[in-house]
N, C-alpha and C. Protein backbone atom coordinates (compact mmCIF):
# COMPACT_ATOMS: atom_id res chain seq x y z
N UNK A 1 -105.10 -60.39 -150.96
CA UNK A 1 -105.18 -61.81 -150.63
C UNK A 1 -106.65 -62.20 -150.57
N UNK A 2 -107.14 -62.87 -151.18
CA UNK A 2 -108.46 -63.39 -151.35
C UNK A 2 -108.64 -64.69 -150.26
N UNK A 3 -109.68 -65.17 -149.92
CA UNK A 3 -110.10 -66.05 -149.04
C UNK A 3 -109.41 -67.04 -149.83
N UNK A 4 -108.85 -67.65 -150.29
CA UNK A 4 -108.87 -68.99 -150.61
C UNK A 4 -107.33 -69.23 -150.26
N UNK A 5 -106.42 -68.10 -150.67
CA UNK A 5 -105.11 -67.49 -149.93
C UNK A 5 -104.74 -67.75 -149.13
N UNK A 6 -105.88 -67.01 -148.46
CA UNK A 6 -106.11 -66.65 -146.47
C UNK A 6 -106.22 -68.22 -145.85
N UNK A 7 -106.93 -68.83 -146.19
CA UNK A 7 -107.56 -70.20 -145.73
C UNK A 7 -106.16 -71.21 -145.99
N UNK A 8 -105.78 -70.85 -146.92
CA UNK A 8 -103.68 -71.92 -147.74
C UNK A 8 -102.77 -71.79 -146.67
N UNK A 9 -102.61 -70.12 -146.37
CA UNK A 9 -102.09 -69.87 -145.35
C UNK A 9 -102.20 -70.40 -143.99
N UNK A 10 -103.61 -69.72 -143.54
CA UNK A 10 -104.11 -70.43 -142.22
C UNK A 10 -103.78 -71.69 -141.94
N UNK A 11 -103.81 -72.82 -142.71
CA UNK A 11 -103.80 -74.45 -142.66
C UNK A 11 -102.30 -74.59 -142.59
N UNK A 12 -101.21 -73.66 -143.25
CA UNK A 12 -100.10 -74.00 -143.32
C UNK A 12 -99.86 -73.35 -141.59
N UNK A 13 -100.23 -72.52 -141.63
CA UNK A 13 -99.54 -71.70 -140.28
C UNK A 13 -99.81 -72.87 -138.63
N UNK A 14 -101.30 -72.93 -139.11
CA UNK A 14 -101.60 -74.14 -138.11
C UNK A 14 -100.94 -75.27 -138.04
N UNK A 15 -100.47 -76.11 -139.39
CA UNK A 15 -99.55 -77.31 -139.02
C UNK A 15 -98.57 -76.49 -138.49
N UNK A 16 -97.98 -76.04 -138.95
CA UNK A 16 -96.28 -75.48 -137.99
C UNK A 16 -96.67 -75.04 -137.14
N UNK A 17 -97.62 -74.47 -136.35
CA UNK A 17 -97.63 -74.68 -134.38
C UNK A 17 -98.15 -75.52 -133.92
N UNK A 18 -98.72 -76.90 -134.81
CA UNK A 18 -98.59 -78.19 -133.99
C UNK A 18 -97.32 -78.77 -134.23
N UNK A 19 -96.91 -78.68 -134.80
CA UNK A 19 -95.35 -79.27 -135.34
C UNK A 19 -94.42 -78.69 -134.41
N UNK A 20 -94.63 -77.26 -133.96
CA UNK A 20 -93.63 -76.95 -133.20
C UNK A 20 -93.92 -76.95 -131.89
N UNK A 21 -94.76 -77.25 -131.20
CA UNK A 21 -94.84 -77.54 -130.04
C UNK A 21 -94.68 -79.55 -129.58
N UNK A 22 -95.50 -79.78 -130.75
CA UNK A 22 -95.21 -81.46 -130.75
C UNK A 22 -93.72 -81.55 -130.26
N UNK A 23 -93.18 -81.24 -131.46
CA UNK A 23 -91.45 -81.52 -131.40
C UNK A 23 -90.67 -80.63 -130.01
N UNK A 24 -91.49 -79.60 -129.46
CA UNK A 24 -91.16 -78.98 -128.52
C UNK A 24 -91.20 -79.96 -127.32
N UNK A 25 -92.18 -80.09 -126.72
CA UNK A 25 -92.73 -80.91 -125.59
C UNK A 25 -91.89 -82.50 -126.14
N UNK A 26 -91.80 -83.08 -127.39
CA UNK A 26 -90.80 -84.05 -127.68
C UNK A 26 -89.51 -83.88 -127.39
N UNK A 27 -88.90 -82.64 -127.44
CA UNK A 27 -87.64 -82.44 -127.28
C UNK A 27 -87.40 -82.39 -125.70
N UNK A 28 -88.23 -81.77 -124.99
CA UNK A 28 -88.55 -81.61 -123.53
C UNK A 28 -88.55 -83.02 -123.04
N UNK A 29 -89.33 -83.55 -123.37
CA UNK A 29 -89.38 -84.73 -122.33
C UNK A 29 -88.05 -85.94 -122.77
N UNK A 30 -87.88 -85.79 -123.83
CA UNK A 30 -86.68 -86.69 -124.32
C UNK A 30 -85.57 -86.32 -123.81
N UNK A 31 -85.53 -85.12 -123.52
CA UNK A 31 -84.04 -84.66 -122.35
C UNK A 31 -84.17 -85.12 -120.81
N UNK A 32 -85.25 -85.16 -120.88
CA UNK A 32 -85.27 -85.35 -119.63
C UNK A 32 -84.71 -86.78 -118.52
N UNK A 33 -83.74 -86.83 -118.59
CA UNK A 33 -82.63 -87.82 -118.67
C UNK A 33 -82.68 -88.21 -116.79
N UNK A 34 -83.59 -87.72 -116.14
CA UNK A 34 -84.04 -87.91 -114.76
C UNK A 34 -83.90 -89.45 -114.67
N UNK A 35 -83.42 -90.31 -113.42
CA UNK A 35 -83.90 -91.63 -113.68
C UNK A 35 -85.09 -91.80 -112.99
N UNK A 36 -85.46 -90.91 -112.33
CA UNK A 36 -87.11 -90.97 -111.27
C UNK A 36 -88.30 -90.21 -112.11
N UNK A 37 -89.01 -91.63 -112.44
CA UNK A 37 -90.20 -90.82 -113.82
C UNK A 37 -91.57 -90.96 -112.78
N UNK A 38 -92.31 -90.01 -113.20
CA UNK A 38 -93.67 -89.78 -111.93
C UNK A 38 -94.25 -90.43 -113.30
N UNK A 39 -95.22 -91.77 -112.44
CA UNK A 39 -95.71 -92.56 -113.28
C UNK A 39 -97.63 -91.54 -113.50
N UNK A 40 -97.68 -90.42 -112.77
CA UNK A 40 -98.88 -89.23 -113.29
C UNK A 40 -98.42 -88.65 -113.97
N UNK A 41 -97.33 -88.39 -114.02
CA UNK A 41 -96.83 -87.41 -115.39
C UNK A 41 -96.80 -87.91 -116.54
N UNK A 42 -96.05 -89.36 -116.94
CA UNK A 42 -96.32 -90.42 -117.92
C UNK A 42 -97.82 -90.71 -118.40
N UNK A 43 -98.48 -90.66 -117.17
CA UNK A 43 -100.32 -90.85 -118.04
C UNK A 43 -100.70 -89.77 -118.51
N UNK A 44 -100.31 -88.49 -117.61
CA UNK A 44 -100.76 -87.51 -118.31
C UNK A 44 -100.26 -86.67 -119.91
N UNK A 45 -98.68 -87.27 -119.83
CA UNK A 45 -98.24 -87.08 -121.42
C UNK A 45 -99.13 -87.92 -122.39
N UNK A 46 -99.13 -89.30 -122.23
CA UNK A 46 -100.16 -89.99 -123.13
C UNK A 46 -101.85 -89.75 -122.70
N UNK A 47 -102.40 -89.31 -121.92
CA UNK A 47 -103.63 -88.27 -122.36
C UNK A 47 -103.79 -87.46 -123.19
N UNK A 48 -102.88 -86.44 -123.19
CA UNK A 48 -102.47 -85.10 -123.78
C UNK A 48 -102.30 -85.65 -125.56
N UNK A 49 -101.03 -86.39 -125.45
CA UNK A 49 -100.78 -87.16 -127.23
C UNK A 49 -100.42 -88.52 -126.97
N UNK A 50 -101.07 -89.09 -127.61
CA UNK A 50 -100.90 -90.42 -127.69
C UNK A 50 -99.46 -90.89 -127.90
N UNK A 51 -98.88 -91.88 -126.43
CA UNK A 51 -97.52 -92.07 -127.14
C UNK A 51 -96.43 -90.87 -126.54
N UNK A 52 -96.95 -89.64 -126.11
CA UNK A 52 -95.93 -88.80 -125.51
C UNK A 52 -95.27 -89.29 -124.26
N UNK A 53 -96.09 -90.33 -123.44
CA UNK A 53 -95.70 -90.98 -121.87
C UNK A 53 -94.63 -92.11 -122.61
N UNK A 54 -94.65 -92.85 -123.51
CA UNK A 54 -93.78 -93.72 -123.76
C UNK A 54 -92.31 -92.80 -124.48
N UNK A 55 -92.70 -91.98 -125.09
CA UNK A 55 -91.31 -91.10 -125.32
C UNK A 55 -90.42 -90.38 -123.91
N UNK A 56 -91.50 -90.39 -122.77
CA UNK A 56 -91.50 -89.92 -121.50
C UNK A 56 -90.20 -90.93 -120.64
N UNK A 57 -90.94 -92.24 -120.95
CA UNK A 57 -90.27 -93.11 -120.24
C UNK A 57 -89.15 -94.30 -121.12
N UNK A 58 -88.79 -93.37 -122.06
CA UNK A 58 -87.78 -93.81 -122.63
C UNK A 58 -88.41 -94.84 -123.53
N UNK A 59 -89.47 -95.51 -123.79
CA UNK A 59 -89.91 -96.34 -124.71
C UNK A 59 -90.76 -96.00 -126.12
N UNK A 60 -89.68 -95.62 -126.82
CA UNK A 60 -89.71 -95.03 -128.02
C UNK A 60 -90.38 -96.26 -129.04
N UNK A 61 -90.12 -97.58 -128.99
CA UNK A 61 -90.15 -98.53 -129.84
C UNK A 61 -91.99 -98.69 -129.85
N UNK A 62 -92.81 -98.45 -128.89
CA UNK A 62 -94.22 -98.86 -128.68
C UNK A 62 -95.06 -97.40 -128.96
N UNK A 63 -94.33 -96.57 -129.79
CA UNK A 63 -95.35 -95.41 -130.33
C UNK A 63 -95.93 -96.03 -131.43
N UNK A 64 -95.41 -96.45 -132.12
CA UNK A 64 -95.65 -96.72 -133.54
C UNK A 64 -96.47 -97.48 -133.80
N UNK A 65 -96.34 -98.67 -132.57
CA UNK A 65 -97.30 -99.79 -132.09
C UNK A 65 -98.85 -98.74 -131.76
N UNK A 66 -98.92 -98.10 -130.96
CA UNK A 66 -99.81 -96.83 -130.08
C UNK A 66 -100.49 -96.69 -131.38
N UNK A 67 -99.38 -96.05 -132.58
CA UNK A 67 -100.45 -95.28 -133.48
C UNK A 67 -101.03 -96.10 -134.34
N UNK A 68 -100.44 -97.38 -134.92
CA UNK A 68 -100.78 -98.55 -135.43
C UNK A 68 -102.44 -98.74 -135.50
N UNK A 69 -102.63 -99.39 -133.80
CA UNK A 69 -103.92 -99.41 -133.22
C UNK A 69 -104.82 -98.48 -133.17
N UNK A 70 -104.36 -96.75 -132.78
CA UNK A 70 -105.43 -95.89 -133.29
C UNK A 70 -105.87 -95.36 -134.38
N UNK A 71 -104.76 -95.83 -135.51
CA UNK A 71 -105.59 -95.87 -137.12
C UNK A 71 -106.07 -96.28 -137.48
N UNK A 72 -105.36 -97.63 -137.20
CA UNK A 72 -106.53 -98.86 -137.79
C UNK A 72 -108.56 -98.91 -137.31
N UNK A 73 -108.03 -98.88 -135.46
CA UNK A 73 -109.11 -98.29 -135.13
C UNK A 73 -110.23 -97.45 -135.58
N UNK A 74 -109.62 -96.15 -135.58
CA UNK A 74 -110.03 -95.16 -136.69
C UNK A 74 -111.09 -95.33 -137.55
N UNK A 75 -109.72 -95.97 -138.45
CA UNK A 75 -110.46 -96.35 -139.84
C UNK A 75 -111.74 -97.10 -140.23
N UNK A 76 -111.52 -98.31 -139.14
CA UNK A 76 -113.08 -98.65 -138.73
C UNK A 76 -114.12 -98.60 -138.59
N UNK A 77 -113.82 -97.40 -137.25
CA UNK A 77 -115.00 -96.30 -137.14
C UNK A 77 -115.65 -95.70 -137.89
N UNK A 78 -114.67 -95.05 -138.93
CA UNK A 78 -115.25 -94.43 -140.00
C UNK A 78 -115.60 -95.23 -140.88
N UNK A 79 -115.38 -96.34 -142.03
CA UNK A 79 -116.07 -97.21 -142.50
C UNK A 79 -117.34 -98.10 -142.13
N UNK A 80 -117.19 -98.05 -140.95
CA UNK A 80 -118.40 -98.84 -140.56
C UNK A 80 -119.07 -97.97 -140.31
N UNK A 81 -119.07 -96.60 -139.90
CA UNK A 81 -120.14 -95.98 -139.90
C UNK A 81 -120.41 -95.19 -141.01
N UNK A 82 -119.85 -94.89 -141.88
CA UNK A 82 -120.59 -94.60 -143.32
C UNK A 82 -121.28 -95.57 -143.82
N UNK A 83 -121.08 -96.74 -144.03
CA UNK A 83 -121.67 -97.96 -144.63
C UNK A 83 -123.13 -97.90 -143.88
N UNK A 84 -123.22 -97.69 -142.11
CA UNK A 84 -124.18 -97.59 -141.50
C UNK A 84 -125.08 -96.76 -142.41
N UNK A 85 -124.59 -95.06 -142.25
CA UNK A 85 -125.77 -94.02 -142.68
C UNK A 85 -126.04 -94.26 -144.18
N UNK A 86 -125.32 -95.40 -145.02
CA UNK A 86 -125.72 -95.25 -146.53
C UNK A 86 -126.84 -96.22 -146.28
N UNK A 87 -126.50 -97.63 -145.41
CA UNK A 87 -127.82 -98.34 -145.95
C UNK A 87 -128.92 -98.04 -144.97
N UNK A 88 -128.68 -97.06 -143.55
CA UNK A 88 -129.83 -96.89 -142.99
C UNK A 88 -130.77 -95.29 -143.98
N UNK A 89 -130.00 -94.55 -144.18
CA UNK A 89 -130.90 -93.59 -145.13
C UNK A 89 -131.70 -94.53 -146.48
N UNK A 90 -131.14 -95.42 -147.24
CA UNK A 90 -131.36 -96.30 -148.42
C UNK A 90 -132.51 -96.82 -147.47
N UNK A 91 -132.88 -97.27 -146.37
CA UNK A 91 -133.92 -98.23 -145.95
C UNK A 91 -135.13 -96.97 -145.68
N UNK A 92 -134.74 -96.15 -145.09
CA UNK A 92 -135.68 -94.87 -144.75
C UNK A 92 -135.94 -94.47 -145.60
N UNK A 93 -135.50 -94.10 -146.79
CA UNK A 93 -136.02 -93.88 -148.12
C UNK A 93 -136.93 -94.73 -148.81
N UNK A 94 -136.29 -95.93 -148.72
CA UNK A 94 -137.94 -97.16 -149.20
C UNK A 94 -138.73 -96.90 -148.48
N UNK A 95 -139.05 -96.65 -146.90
CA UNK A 95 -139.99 -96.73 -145.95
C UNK A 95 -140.97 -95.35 -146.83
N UNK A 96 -140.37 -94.41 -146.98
CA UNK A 96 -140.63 -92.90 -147.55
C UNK A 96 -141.28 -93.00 -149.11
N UNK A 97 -141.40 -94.03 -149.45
CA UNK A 97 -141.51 -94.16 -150.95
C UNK A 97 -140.78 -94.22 -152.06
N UNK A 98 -139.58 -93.97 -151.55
CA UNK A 98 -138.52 -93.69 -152.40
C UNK A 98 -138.05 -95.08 -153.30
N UNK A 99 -138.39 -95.59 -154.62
CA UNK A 99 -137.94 -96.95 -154.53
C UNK A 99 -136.91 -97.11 -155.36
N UNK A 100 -136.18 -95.97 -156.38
CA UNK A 100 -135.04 -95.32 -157.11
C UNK A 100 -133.75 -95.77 -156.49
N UNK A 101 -133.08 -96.58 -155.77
CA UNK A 101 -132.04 -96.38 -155.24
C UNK A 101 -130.82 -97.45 -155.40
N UNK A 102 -129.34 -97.33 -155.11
CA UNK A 102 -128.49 -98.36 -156.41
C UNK A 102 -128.36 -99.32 -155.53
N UNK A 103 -129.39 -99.61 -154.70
CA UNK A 103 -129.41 -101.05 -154.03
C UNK A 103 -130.94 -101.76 -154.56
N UNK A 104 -131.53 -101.82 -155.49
CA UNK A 104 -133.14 -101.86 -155.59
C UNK A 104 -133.20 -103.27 -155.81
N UNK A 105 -132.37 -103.50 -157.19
CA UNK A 105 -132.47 -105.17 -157.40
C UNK A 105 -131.60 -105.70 -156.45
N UNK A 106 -130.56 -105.55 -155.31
CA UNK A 106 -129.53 -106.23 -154.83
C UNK A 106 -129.87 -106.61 -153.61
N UNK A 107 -130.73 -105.29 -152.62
CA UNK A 107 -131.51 -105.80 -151.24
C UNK A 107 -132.64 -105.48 -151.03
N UNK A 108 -133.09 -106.48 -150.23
CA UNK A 108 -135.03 -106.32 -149.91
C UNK A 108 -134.75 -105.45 -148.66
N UNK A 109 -135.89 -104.98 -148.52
CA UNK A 109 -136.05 -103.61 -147.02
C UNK A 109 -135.11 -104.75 -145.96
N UNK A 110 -135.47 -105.96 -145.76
CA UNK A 110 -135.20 -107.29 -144.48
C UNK A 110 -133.51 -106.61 -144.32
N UNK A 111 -133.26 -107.27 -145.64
CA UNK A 111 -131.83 -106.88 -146.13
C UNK A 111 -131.20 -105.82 -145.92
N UNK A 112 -131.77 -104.63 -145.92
CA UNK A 112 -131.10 -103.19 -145.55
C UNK A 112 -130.84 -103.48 -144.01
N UNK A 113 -132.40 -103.79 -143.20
CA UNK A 113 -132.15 -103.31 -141.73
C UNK A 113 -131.07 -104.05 -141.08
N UNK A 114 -130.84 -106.08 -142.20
CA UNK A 114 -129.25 -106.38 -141.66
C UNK A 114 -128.70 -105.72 -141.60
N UNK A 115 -128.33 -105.74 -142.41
CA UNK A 115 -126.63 -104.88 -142.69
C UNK A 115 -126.84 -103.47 -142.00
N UNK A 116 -127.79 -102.41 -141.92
CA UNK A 116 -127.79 -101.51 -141.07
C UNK A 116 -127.55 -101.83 -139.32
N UNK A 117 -127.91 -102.85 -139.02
CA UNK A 117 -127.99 -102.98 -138.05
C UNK A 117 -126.16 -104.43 -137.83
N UNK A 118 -126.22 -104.52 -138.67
CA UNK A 118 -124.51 -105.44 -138.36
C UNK A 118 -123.80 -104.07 -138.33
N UNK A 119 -124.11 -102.68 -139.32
CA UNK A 119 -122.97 -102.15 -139.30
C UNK A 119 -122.89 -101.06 -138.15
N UNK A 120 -123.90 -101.05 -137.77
CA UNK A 120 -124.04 -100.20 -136.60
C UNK A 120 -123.34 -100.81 -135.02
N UNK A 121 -123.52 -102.06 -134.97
CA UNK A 121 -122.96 -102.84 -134.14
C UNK A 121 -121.56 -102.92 -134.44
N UNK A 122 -120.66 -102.78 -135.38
CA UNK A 122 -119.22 -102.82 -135.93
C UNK A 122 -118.84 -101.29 -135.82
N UNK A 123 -119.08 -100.35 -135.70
CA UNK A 123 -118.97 -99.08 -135.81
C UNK A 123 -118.99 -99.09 -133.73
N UNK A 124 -119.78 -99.92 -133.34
CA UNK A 124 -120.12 -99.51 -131.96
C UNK A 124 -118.25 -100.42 -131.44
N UNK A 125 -118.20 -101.56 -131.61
CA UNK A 125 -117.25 -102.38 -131.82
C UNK A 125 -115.82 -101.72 -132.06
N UNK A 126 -115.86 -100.98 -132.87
CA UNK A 126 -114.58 -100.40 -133.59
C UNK A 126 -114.47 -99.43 -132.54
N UNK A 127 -115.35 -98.69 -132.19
CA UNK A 127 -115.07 -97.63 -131.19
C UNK A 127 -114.69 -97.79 -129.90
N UNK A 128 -115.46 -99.08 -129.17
CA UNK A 128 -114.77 -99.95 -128.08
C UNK A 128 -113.17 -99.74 -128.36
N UNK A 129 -113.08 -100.44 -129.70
CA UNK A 129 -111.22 -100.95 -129.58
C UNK A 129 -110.73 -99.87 -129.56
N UNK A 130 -111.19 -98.77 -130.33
CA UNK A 130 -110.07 -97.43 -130.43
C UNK A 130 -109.92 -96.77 -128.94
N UNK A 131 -110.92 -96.48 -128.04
CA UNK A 131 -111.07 -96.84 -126.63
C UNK A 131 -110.38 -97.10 -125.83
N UNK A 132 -110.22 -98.75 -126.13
CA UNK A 132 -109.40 -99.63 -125.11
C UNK A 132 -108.18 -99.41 -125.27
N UNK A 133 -107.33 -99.05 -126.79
CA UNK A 133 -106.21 -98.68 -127.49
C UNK A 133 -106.00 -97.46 -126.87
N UNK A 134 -106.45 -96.45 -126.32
CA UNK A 134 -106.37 -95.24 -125.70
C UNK A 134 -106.21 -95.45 -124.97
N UNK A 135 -106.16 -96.06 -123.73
CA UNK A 135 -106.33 -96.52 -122.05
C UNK A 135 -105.61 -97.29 -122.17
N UNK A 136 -105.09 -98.43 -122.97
CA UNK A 136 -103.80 -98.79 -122.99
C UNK A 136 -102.64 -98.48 -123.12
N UNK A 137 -102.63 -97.43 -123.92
CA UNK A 137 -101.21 -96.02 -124.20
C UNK A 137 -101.53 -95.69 -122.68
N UNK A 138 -101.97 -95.49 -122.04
CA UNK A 138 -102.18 -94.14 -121.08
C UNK A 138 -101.48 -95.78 -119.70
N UNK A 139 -102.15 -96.79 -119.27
CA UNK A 139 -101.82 -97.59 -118.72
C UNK A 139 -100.57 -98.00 -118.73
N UNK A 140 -100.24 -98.09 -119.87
CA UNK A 140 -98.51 -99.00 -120.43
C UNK A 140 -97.89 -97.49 -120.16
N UNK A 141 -97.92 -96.54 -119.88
CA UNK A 141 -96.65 -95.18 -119.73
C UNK A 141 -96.77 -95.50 -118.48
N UNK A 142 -98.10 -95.51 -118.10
CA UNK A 142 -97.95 -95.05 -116.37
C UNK A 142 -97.02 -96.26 -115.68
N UNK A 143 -97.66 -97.68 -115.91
CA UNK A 143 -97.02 -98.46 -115.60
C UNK A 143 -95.22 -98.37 -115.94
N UNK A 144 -94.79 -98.48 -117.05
CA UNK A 144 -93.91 -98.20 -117.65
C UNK A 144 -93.06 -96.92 -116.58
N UNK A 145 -93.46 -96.13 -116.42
CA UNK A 145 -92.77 -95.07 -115.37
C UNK A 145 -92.77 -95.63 -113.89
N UNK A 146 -93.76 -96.66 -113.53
CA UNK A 146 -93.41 -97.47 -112.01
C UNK A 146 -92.57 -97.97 -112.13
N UNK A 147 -91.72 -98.86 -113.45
CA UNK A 147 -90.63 -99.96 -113.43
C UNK A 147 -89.58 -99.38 -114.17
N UNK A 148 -89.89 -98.35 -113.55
CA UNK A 148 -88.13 -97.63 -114.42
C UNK A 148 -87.23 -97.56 -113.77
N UNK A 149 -87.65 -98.04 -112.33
CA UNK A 149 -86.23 -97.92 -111.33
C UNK A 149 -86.06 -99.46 -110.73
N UNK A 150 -86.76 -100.53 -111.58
CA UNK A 150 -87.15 -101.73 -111.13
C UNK A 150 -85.49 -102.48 -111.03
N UNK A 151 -84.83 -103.00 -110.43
CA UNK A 151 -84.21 -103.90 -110.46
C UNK A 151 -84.23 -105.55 -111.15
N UNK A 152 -83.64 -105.53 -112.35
CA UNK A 152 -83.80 -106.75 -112.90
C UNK A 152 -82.48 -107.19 -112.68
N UNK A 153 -81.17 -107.32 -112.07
CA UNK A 153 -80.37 -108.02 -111.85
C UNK A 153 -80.45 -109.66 -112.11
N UNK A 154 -79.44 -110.10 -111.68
CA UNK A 154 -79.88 -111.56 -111.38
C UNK A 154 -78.64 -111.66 -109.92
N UNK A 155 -78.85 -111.10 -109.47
CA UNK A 155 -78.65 -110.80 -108.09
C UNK A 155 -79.14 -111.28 -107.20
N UNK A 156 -79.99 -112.61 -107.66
CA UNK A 156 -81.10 -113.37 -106.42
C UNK A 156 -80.37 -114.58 -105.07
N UNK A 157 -80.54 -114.37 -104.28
CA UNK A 157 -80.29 -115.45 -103.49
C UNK A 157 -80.71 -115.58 -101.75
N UNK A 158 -80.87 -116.74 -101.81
CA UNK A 158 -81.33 -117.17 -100.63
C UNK A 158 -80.20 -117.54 -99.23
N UNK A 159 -79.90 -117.33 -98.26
CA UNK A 159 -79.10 -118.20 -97.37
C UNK A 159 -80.15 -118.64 -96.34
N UNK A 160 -79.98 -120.22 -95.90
CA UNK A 160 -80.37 -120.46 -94.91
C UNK A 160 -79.29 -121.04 -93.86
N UNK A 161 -79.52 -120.48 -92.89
CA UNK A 161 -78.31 -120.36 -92.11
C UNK A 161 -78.85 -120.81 -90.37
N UNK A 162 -78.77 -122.61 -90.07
CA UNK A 162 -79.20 -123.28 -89.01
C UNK A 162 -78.44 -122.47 -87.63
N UNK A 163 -79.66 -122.23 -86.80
CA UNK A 163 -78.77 -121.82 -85.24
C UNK A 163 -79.22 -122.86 -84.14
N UNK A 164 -78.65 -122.72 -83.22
CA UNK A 164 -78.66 -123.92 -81.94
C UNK A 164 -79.05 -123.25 -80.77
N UNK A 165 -79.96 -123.47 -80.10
CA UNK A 165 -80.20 -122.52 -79.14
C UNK A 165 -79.68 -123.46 -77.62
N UNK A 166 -78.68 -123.12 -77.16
CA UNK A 166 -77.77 -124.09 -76.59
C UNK A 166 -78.91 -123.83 -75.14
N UNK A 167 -79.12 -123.18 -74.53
CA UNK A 167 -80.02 -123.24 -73.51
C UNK A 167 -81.51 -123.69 -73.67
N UNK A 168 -82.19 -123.97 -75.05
CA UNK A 168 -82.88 -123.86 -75.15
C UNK A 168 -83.20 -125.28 -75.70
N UNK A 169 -84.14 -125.83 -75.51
CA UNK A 169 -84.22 -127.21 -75.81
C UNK A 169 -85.04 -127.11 -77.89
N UNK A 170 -84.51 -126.22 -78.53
CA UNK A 170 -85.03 -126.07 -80.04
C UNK A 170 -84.23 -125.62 -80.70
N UNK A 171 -84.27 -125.53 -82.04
CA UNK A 171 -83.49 -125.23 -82.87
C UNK A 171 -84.01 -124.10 -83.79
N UNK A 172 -83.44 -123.14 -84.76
CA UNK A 172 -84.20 -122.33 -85.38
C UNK A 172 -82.94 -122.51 -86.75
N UNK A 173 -84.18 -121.59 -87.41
CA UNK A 173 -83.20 -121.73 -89.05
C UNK A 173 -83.54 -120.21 -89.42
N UNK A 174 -81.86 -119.68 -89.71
CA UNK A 174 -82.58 -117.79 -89.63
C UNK A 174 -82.42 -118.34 -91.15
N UNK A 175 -83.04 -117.30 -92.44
CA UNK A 175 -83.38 -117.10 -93.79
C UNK A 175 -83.46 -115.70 -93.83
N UNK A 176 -82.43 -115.86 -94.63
CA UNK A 176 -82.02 -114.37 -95.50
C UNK A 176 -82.66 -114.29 -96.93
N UNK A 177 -82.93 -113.47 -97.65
CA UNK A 177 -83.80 -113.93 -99.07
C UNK A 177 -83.37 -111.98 -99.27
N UNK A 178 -82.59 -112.13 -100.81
CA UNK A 178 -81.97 -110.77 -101.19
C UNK A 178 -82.64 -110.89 -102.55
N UNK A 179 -83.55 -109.66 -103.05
CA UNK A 179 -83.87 -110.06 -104.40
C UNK A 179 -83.54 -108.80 -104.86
């Protein structure tokens, strides 16, 4: 078996023990048919994988949403910051003497440090959101596991119910309130 074999293998062997523990710990917590969810255990599944606290707490429909936001995110990141290191090396290279480069007739040095400097700020930007998109998976489980035993009935009502205080020269009003 030659390295290149070895390395086919390795990559295959590695997806199938993330695959099988993913779907493991998926299968685990999806049984877990408890109606009392520890809203630390829910943050700590979505720490661990993004989206495991909402499979946790029965809300299967907002993974997809979860991963949506951290690709897109992602993707961001990484575009805006390649675009960064192409036109900040392209500007360091003019600074260097370098004046050969496939931006020569299209931007002046002014021109590079824009756009180096918009894309560096969009790369900083993109990373915020992927961020906030992380702490929101982790927030929405935890929360999500506080209101799993929430009562939404429509079971609401009020009685007010007048008393007479026959010795007493006043009146009172007892209030019952059932939500």
């Amino acid at each position: 078996m030659n390295l290149k074999e070895y390395l086919i293998s390795y990559k295959s062997m590695t997806k199938k023990k993330i695959l099988i523990i993913f779907f493991t710990l998926f299968s685990i917590i999806a049984n877990s048919q408890k109606i009392e969810k520890k809203p630390s255990k829910a943050a700590l599944y979505s720490t661990l994988l993004p989206g495991l606290g909402q499979a946790y707490t029965n809300k299967y429909w907002k993974i997809p949403i979860i991963y949506a936001g951290l690709i897109t995110s992602g993707y961001y990141v990484n575009d805006n910051y390649q675009k960064y290191n192409l036109y900040k090396n392209t500007f360091i290279d003019r600074v260097n003497g370098e004046k050969n480069d496939q931006f020569i007739n299209i931007y002046s040095d002014n021109d590079l440090q824009t756009l180096t400097s918009f894309y560096r700020r969009n790369t900083e930007v993109s990373s915020l959101l992927f961020l906030l998109t992380y702490i929101l998976n982790i927030l929405d489980a935890s929360v999500n596991a506080h209101l799993v035993n929430y009562d939404i009935s429509e079971n609401i009502s009020i009685n007010l119910i007048p008393k007479n205080m026959s010795n007493n020269s006043y009146s009172l009003i007892n209030m019952h309130l059932k939500l």
